[in-house]
Protein backbone atom coordinates (compact mmCIF):
# COMPACT_ATOMS: atom_id res chain seq x y z
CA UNK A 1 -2.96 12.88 -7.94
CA UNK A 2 -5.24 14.70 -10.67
CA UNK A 3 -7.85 12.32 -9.89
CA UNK A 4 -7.89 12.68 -6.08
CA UNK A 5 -8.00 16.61 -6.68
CA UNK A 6 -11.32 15.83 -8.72
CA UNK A 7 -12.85 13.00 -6.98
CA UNK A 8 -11.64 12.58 -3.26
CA UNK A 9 -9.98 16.72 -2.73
CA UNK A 10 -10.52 15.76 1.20
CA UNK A 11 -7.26 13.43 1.31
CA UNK A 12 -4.37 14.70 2.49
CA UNK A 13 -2.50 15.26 -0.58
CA UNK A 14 -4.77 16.82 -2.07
CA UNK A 15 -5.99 18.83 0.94
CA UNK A 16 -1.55 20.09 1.62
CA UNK A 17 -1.89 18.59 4.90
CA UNK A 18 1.09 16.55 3.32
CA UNK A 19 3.61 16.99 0.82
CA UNK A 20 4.12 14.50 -1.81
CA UNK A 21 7.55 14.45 -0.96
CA UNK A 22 6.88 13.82 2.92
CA UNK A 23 3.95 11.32 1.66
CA UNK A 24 6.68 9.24 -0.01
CA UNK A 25 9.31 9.46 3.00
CA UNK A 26 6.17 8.35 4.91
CA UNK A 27 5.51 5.41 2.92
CA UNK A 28 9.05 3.90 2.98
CA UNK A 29 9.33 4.48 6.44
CA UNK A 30 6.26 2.59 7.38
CA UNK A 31 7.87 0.07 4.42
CA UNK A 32 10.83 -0.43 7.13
CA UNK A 33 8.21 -1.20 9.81
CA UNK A 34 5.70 -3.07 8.54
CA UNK A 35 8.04 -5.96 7.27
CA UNK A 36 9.42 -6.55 10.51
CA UNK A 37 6.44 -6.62 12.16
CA UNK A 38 4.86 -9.08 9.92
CA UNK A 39 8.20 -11.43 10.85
CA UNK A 40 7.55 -11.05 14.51
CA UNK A 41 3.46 -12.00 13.66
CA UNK A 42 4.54 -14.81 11.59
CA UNK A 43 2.87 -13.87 8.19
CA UNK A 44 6.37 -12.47 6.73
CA UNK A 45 5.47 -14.16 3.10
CA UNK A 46 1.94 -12.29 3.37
CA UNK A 47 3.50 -8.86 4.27
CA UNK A 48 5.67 -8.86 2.01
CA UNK A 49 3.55 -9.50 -0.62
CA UNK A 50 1.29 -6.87 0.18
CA UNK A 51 3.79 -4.22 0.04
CA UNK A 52 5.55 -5.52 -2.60
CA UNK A 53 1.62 -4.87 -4.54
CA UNK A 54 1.81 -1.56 -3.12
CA UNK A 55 5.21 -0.60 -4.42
CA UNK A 56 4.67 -2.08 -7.93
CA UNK A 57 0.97 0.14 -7.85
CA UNK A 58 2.71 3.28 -6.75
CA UNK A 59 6.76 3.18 -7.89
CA UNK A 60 6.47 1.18 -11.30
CA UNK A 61 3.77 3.03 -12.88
CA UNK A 62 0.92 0.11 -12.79
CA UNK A 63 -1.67 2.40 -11.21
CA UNK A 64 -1.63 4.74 -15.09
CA UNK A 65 -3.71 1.49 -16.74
CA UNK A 66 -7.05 0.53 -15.32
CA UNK A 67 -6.14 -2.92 -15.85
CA UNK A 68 -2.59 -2.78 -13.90
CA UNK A 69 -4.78 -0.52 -11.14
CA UNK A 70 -7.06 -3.20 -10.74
CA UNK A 71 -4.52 -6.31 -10.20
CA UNK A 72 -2.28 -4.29 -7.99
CA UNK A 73 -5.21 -3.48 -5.79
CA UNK A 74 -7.04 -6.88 -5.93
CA UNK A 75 -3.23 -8.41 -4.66
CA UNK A 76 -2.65 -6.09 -1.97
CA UNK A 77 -6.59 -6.63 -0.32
CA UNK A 78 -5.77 -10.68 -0.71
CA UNK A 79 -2.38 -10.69 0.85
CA UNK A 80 -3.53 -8.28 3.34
CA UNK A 81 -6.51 -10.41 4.23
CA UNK A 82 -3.75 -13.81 3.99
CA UNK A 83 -1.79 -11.99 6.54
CA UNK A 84 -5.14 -11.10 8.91
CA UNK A 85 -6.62 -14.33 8.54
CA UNK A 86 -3.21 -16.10 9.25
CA UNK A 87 -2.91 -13.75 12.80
CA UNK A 88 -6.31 -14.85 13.77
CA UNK A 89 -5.88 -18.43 13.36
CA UNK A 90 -3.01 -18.12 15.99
């Protein structure tokens, strides 16, 4: 959060549009959404991927070491683009 005060103080954190407390209800209900909805698209193994990335960056601590920040990122982008590619291809 220290760093998107410095670097990025337009997001909404940052900015109190949003609490972090309401960001993180936000996130796990959109969690509750998105996994169904990747079912019902047929890319359930890419969706869940992808937020499983997102959780390990943001609940388990990765994102504190540049090298964990880097991995966690560089899986969520490729299962997210799995997932896309897969929906196209339909």
């Amino acid at each position: 959060m220290n760093e998107d005060q410095a670097n990025k103080p337009y997001r909404p954190i940052p900015s109190k549009l949003i609490s972090v407390s309401n960001a993180r209800i936000l996130r796990w209900a959109i969690l509750f959404v998105t996994v169904p909805l990747s079912a019902h698209l047929g890319v359930l193994r890419a969706g869940t991927a992808a937020s499983l990335s997102t959780l390990t960056h943001n609940e388990l601590g990765i994102h504190q070491h540049w090298l964990g920040k880097i991995v966690a990122n560089v899986a969520m982008y490729c299962f997210a683009e799995m997932g896309a590619t897969a929906i196209m291809g339909k």
